[in-house]
Protein backbone atom coordinates (compact mmCIF):
# COMPACT_ATOMS: atom_id res chain seq x y z
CA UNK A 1 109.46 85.64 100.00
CA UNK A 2 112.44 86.92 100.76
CA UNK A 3 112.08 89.94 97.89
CA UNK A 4 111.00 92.20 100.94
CA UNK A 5 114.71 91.72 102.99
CA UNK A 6 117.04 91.42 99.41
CA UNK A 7 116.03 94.81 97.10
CA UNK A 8 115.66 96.75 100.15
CA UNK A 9 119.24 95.92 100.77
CA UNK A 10 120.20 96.47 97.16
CA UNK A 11 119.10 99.82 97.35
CA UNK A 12 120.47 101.14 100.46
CA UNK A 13 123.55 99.40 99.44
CA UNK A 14 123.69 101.52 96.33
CA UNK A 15 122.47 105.07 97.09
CA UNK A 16 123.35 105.04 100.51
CA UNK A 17 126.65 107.02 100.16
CA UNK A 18 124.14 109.50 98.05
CA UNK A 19 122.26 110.91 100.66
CA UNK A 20 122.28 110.52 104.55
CA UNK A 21 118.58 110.17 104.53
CA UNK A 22 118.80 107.22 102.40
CA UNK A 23 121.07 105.98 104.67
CA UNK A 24 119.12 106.17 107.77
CA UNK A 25 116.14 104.81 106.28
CA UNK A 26 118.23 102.13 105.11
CA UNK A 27 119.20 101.32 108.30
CA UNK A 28 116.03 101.41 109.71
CA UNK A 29 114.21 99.03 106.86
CA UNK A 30 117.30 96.43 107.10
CA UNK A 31 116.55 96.49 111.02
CA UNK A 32 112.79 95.79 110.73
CA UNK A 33 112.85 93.28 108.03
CA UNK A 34 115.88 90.97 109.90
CA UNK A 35 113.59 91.73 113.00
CA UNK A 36 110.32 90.26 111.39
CA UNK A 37 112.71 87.15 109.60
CA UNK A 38 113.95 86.12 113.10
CA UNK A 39 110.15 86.61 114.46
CA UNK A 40 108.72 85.03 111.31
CA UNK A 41 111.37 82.08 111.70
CA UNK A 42 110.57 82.17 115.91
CA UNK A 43 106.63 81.99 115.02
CA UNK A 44 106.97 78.91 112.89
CA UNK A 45 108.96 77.04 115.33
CA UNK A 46 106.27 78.09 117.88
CA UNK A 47 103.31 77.09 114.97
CA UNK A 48 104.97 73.53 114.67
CA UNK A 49 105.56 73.16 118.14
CA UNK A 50 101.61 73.71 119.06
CA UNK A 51 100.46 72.11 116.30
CA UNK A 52 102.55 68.51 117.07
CA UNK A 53 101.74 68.78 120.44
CA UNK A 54 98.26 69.42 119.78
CA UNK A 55 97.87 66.49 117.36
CA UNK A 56 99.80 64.33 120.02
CA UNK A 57 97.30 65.29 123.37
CA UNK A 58 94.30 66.24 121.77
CA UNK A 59 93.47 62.34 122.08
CA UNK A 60 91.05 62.59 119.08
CA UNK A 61 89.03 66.22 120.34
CA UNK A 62 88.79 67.76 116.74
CA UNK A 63 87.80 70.99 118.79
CA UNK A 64 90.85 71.45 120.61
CA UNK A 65 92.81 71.10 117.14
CA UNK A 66 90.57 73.37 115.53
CA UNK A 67 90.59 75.81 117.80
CA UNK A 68 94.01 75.76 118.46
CA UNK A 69 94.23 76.11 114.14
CA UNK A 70 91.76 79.29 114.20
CA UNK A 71 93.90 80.66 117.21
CA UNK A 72 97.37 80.32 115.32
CA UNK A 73 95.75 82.15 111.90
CA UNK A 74 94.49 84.63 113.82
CA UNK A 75 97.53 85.65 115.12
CA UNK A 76 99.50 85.42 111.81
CA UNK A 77 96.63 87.76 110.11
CA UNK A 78 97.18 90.53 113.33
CA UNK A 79 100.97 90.48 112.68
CA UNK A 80 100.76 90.19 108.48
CA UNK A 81 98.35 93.54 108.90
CA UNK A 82 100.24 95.03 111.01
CA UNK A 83 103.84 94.37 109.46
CA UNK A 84 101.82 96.12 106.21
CA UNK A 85 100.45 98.88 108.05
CA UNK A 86 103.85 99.93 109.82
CA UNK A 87 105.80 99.63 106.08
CA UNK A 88 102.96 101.62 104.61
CA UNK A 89 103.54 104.34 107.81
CA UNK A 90 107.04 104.21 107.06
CA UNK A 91 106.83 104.72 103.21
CA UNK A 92 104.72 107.63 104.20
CA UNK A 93 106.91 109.03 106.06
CA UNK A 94 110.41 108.80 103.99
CA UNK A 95 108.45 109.91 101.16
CA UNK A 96 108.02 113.52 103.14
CA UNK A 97 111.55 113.33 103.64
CA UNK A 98 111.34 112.06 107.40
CA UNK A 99 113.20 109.22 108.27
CA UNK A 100 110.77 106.29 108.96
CA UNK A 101 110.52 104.84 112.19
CA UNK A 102 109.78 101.08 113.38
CA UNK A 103 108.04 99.97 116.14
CA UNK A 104 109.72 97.28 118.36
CA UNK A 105 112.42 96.89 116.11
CA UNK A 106 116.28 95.32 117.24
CA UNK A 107 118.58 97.73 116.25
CA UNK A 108 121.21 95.81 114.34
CA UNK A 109 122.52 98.52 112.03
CA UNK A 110 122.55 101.81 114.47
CA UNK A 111 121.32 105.22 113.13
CA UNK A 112 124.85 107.76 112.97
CA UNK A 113 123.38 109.31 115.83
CA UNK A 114 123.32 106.74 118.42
């Protein structure tokens, strides 16, 4: 699971001195994947905490428990598509030689130019 946050960090940690645009892509993968581990880690605390307080008030309504269920994959299905579809945008892009870009992404390692 975590194979997505450790080789990309392995690689930029290797050829980043190589190449500046290896660098800033580095930067920018490292950024969105310890973005999407603190959201992944915030969206299970928010999963447990609906689905304990569901199971305590739903006073024996299998609907509100399902639905709530149905809700919560939903959600994790959007965000597993779209974390796939902004990598594969990404990929795209650094492959062209462009530096790939993430959406809504907390810069923690900032590009040179900033």
């Amino acid at each position: 699971p975590l194979a997505g946050l450790i080789l990309p960090l392995i690689m930029w940690l290797q050829f980043r001195k190589e190449n500046r645009k290896i660098d800033e892509n580095g930067k920018e993968i490292m950024n969105f994947m310890l973005t999407m581990l603190i959201a992944g880690i915030g969206f299970v605390f928010v999963f447990v905490l609906l689905f304990v307080g569901v199971l305590a008030g739903s006073s024996g309504n299998p609907f509100i428990s399902i639905g709530s269920g149905i809700l919560i994959f939903l959600i994790a299905v959007g965000l597993a598509i779209g974390y796939l579809v902004v990598i594969i945008l990404a990929a795209v892009n650094a492959n062209k030689g462009e530096i790939g870009r993430y959406p809504m992404t907390i810069k923690f390692f900032k590009p040179d130019g900033e």
